[in-house]
C-alpha atoms as a PDB file:
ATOM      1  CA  UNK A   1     106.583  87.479  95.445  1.00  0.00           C
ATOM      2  CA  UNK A   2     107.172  85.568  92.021  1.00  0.00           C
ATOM      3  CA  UNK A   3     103.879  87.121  90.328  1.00  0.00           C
ATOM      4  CA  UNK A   4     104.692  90.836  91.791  1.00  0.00           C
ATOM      5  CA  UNK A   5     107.925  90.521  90.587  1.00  0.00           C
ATOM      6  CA  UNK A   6     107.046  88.796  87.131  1.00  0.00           C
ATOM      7  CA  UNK A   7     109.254  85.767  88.091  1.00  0.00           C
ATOM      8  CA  UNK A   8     108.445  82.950  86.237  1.00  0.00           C
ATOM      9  CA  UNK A   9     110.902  80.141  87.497  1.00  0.00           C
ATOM     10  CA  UNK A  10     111.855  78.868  91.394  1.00  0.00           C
ATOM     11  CA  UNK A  11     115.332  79.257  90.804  1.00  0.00           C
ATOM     12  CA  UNK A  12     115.219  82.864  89.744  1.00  0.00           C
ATOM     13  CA  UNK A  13     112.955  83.503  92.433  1.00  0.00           C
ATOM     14  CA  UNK A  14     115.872  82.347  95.139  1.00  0.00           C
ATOM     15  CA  UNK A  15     117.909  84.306  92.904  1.00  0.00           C
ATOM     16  CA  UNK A  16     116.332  87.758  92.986  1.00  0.00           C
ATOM     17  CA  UNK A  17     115.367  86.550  96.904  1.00  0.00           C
ATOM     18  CA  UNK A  18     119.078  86.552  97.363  1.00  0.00           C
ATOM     19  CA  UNK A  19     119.906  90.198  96.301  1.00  0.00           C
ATOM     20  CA  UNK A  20     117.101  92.134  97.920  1.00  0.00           C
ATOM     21  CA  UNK A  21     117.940  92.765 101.778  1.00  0.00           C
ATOM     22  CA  UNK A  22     113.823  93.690 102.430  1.00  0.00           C
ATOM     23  CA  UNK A  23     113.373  89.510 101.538  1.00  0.00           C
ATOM     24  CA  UNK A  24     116.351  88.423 103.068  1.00  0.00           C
ATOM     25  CA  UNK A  25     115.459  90.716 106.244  1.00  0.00           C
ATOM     26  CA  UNK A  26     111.566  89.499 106.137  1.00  0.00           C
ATOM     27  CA  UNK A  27     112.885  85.663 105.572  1.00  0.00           C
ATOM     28  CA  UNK A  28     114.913  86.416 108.325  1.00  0.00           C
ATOM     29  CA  UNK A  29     118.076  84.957 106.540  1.00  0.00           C
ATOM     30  CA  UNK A  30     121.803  86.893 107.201  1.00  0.00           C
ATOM     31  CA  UNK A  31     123.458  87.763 104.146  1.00  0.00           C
ATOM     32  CA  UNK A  32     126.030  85.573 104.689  1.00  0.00           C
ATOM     33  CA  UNK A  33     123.134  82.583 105.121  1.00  0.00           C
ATOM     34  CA  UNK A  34     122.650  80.674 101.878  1.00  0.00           C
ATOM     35  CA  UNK A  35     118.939  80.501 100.785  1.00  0.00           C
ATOM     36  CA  UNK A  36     117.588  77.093 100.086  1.00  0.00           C
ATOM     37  CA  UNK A  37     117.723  75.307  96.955  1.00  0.00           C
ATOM     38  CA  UNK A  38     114.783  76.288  94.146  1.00  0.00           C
ATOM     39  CA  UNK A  39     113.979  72.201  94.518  1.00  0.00           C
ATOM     40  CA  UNK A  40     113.167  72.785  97.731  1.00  0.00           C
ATOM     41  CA  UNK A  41     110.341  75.356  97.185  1.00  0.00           C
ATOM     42  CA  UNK A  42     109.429  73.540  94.116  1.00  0.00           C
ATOM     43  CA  UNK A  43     108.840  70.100  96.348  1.00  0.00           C
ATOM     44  CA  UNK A  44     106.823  72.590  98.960  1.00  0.00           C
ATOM     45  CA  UNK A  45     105.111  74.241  96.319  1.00  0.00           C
ATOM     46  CA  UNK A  46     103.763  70.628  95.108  1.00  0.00           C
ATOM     47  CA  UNK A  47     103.280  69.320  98.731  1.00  0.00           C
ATOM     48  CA  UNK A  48     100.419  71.822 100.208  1.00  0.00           C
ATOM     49  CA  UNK A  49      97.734  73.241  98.866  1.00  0.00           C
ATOM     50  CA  UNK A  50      97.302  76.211  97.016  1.00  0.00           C
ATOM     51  CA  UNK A  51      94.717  77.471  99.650  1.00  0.00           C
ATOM     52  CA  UNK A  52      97.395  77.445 102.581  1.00  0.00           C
ATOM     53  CA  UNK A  53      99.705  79.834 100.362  1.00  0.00           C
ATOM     54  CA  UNK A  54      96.541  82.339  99.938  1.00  0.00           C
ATOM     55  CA  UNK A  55      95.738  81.891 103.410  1.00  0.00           C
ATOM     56  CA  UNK A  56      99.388  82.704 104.128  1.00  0.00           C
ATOM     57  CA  UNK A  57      99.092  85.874 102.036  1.00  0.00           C
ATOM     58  CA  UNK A  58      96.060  87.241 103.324  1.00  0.00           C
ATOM     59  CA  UNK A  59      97.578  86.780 106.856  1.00  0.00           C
ATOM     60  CA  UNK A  60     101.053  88.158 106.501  1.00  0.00           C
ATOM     61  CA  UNK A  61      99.099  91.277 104.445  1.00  0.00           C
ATOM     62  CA  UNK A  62      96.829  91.684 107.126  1.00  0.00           C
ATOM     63  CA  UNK A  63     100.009  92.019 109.968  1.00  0.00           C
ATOM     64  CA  UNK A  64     101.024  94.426 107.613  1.00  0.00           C
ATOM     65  CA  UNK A  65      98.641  96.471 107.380  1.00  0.00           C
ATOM     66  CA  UNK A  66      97.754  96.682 111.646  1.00  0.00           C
ATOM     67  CA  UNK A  67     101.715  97.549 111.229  1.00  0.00           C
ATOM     68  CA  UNK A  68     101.159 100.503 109.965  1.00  0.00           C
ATOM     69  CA  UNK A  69     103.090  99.184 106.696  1.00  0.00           C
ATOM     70  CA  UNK A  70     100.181  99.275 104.431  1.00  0.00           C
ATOM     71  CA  UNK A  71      97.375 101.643 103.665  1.00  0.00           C
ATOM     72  CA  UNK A  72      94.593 102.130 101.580  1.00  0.00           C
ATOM     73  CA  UNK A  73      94.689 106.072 100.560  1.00  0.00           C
ATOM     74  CA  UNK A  74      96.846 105.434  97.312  1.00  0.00           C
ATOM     75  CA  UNK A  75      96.920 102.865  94.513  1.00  0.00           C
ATOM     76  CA  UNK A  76      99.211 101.948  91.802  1.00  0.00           C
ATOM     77  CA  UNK A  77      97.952  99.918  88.755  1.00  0.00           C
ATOM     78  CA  UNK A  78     100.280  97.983  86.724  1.00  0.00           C
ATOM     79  CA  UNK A  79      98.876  96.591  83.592  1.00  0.00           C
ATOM     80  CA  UNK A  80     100.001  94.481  80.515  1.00  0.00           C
ATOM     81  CA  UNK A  81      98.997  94.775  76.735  1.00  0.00           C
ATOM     82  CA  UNK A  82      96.298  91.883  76.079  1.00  0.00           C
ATOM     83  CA  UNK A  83      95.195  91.151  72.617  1.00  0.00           C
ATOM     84  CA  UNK A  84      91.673  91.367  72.483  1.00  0.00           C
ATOM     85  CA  UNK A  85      88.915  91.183  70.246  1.00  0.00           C
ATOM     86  CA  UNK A  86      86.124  93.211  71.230  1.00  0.00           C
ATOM     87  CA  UNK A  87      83.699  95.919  69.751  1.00  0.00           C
ATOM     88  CA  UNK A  88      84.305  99.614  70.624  1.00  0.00           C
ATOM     89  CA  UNK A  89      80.065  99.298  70.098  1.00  0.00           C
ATOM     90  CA  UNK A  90      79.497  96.171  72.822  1.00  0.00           C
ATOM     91  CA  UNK A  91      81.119  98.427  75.599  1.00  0.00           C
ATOM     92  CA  UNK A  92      79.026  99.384  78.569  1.00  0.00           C
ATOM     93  CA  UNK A  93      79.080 101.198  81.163  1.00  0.00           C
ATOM     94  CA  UNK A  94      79.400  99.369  83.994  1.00  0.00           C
ATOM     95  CA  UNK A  95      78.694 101.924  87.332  1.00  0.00           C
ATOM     96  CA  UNK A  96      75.993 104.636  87.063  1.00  0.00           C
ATOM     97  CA  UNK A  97      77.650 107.816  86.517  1.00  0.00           C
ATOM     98  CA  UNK A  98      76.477 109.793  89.380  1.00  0.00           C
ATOM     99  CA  UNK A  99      78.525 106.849  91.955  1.00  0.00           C
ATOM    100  CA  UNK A 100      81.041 107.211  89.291  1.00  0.00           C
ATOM    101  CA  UNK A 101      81.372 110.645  89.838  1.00  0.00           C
ATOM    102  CA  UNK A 102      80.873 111.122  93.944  1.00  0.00           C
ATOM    103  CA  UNK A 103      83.644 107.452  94.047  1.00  0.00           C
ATOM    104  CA  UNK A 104      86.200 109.994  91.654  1.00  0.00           C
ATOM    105  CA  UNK A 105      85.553 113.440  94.549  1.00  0.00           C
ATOM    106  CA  UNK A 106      86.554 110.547  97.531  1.00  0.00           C
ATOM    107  CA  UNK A 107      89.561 109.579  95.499  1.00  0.00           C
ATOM    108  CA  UNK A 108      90.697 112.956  94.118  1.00  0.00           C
ATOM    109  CA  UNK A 109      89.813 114.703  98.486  1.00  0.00           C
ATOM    110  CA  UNK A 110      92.477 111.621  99.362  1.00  0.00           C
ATOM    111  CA  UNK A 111      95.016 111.918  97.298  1.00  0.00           C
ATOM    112  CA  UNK A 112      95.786 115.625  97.834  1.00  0.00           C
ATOM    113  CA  UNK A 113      98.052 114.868 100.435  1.00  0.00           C
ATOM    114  CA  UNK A 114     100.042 112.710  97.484  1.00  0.00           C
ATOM    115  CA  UNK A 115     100.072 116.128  95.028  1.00  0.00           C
ATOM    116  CA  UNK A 116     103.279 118.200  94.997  1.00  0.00           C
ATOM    117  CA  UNK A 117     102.600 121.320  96.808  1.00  0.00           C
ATOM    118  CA  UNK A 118     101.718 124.632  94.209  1.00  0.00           C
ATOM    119  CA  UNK A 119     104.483 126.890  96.277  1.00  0.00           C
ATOM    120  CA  UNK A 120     107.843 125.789  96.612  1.00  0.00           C
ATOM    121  CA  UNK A 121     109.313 127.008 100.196  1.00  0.00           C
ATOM    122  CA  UNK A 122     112.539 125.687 100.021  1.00  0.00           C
ATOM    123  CA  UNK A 123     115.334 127.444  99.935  1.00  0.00           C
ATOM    124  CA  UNK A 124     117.545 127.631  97.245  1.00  0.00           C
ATOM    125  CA  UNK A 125     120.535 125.969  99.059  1.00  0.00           C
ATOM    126  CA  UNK A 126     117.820 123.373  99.291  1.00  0.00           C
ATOM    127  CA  UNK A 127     116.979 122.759  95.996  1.00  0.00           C
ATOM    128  CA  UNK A 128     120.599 122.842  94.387  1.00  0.00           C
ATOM    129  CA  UNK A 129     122.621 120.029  94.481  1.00  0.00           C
ATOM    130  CA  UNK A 130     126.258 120.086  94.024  1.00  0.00           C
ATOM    131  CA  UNK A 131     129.101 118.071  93.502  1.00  0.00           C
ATOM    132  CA  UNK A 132     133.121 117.774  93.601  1.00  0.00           C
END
């Protein structure tokens, strides 16, 4: 959760646990239930391995996923500005065009179901909103 959530620190981890009802709901925790203290994940953190959280992870992702919570049809890339020091002339190209090309059709045949639709049915009641 900290590295989706670019959390750096254990305390403002249980902080930011502590306001979002989807954590609190999967932690099972009420919202009257006080989360523990950030010295107690830090002392977990430091007592197991780093494999068991991966392995963790991948198994709570997975339960998602036969859920029905997560699928695979549409991604969303989040990047960060890196400073780099490269050549515009040392780049390759990395996939041969023609998989480049039939991998882009798959993706593009997918994701029409994400598109807006070209013809707007809706009423007009339905697409005014009003208020007092």
């Amino acid at each position: 959760m900290a590295h989706l959530e670019n959390i750096a620190s254990d305390r403002k981890l249980i902080e930011h646990c502590s306001l979002r009802l989807d954590l609190l709901y999967f932690l099972d925790y009420q919202l009257d239930e006080p989360l523990p203290w950030h010295s107690t994940v830090s002392r977990t953190r430091q007592l197991l391995p780093a494999e068991l959280f991966e392995e963790v992870f991948t198994r709570v992702l997975s339960l998602c996923v036969e859920a029905g919570m997560v699928s695979g049809h549409t991604q969303a890339v989040d990047s960060a500005l890196v400073k780099a020091n490269a050549s515009i002339d040392a780049l390759e190209l990395k996939v041969a065009p023609e998989t480049l090309n039939a991998h882009l059709q798959q993706v593009r045949a997918i994701s029409r179901g994400d598109r807006k639709a070209l013809i707007n049915r809706a009423t007009e009641e339905q697409r005014t909103l009003t208020a007092s």
